[in-house]
Protein backbone atom coordinates (compact mmCIF):
# COMPACT_ATOMS: atom_id res chain seq x y z
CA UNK A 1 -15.05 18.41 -42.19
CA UNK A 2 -14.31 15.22 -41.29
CA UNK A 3 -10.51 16.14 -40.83
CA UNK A 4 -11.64 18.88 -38.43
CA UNK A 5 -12.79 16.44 -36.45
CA UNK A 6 -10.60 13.75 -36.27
CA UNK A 7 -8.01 16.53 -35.23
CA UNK A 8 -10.06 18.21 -32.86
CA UNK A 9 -10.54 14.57 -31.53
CA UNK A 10 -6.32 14.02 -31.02
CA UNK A 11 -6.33 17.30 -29.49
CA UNK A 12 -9.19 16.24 -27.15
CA UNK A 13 -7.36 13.22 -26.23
CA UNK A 14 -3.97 15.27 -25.64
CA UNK A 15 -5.41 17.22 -22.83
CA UNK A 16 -7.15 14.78 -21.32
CA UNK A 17 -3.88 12.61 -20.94
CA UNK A 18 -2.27 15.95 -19.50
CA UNK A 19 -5.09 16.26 -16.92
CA UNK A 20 -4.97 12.79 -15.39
CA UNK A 21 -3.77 12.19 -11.63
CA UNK A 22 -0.33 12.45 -11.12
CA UNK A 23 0.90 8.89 -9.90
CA UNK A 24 3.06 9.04 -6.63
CA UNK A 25 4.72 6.69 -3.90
CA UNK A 26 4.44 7.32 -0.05
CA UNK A 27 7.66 8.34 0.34
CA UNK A 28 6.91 11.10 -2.98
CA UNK A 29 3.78 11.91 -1.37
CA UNK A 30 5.46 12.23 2.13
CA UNK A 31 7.84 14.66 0.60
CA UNK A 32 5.02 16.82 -1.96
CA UNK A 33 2.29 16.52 0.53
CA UNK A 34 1.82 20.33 0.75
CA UNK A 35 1.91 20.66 -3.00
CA UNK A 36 -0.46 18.47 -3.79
CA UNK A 37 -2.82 18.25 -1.01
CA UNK A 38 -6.51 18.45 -1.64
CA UNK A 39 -5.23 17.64 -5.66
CA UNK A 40 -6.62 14.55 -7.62
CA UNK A 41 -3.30 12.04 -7.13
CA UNK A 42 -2.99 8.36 -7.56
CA UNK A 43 -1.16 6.20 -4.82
CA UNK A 44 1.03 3.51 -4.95
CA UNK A 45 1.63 0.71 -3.00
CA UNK A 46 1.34 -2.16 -0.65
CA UNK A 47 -1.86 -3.26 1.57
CA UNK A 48 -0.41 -3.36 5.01
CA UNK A 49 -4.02 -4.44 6.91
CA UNK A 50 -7.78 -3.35 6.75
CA UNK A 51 -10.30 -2.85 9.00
CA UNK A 52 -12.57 -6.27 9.25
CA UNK A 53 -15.41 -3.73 8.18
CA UNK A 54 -13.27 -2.98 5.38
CA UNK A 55 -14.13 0.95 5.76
CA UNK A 56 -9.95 1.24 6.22
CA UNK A 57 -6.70 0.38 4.83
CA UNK A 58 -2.99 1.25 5.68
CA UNK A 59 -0.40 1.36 2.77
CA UNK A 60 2.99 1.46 3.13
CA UNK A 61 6.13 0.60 0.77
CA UNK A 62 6.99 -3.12 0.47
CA UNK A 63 6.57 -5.33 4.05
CA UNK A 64 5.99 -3.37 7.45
CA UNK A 65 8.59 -2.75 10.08
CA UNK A 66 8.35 -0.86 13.60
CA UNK A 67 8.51 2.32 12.49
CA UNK A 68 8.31 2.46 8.76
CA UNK A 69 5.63 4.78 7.56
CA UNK A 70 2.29 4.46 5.82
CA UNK A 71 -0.95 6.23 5.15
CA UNK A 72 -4.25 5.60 6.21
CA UNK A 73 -6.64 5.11 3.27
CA UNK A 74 -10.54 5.89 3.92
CA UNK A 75 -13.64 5.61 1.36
CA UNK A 76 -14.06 9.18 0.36
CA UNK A 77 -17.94 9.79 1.16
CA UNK A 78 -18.12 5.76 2.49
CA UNK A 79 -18.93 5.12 -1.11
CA UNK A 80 -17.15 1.58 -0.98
CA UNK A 81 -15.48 -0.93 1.18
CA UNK A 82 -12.07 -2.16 1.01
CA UNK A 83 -10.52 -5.68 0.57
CA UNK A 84 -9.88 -7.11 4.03
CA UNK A 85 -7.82 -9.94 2.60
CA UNK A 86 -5.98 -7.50 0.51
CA UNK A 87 -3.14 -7.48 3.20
CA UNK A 88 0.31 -7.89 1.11
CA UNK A 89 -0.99 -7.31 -2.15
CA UNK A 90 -0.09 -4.37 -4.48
CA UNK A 91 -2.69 -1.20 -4.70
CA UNK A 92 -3.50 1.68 -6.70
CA UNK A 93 -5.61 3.90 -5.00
CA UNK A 94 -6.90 7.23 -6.63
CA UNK A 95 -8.40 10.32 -4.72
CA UNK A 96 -6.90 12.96 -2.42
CA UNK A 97 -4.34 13.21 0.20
CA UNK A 98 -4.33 15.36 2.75
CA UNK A 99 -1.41 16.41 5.59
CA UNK A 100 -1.69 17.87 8.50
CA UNK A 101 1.10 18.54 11.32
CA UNK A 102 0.38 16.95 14.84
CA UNK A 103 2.33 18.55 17.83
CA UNK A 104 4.13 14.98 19.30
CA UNK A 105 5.17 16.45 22.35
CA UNK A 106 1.65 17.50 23.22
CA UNK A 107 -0.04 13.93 22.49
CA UNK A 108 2.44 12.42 24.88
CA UNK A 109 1.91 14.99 27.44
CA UNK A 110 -1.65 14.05 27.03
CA UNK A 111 -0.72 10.66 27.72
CA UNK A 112 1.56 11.37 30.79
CA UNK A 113 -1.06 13.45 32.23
CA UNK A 114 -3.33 10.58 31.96
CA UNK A 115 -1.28 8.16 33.92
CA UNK A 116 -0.40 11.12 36.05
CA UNK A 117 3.20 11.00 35.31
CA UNK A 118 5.37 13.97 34.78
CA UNK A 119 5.81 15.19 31.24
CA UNK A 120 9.05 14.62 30.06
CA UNK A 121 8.87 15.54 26.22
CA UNK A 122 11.79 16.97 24.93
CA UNK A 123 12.77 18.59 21.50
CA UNK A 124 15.51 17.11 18.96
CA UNK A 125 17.46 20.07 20.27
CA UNK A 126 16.68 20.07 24.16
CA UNK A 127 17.25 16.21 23.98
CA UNK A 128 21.02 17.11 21.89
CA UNK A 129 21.67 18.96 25.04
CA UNK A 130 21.05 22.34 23.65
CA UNK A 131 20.98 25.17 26.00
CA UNK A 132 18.94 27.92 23.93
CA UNK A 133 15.75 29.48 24.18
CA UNK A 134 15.38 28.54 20.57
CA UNK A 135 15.68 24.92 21.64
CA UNK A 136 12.86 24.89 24.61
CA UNK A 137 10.49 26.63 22.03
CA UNK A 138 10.72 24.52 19.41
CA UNK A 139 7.88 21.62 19.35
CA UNK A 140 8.14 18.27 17.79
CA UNK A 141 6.09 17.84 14.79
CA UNK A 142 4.89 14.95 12.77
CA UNK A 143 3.04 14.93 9.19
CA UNK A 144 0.31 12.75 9.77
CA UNK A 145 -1.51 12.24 6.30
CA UNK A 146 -5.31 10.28 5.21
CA UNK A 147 -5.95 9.14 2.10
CA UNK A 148 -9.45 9.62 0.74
CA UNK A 149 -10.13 7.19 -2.17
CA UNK A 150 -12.36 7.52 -5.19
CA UNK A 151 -11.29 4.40 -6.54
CA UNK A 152 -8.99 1.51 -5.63
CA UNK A 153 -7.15 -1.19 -7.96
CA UNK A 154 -5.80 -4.12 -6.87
CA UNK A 155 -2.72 -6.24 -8.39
């Protein structure tokens, strides 16, 4: 009896380890973001800023450059706050990450429309100097991803 369960026990503790978040960087999760959207993950790395609220943070890999990207990281259900003088420190965050594609061209037509200036967005291809129909009906598109966080760990 008691064997039984001491093994059933190890075997208990085998799945479990098999069903814990997989552990991922931003450039990993940049590059599996379709895969694993919506799944139970744990991110990796550094505290770029927070909100003064601390109902925000951006993580990024190592120190911030124009440019580089990162990953805005919310409360899932505003359960907590952040660390708003976590900036530069180390993070694991676990929850769920979720991607979604945002047309560039039409957010800065939006914004040349707004300052009523003419619309000058052009594709990868059109700017190349590409002459094809396939060119002029290809957008640009970004992945924009949000991070919602069950729980956070600082280091």
């Amino acid at each position: 009896m008691r064997k039984t369960r001491v093994l059933l026990i190890l075997l208990l503790a085998g799945l479990f380890s098999t069903l814990q978040a997989a552990d991922y960087t931003l450039s990993q999760l940049s590059s599996k973001i379709d895969r694993v959207q919506n799944q139970e993950i744990v991110l990796t790395g550094n505290v770029l800023g927070c909100c003064k609220s601390g109902c925000k943070m951006w993580v990024g890999e190592g120190e911030y450059h124009e440019g580089d990207p990162f990953i805005l990281v919310r409360a899932k259900d505003d359960a907590f706050k952040f660390d708003t003088k976590a900036s530069g420190k180390t993070v694991r965050v676990t929850g769920y990450a979720v991607g979604q594609l945002i047309d560039a061209c039409a957010n800065e037509g939006e914004k040349h429309a707004e300052n009523g200036e003419k619309d000058e967005c052009a594709t990868p291809a059109q700017q190349a100097g590409a002459k094809t129909e396939t060119a002029k009906a290809e957008p640009a598109k970004e992945k924009e991803m949000t991070f919602f966080a069950t729980k956070v760990e600082y280091n």
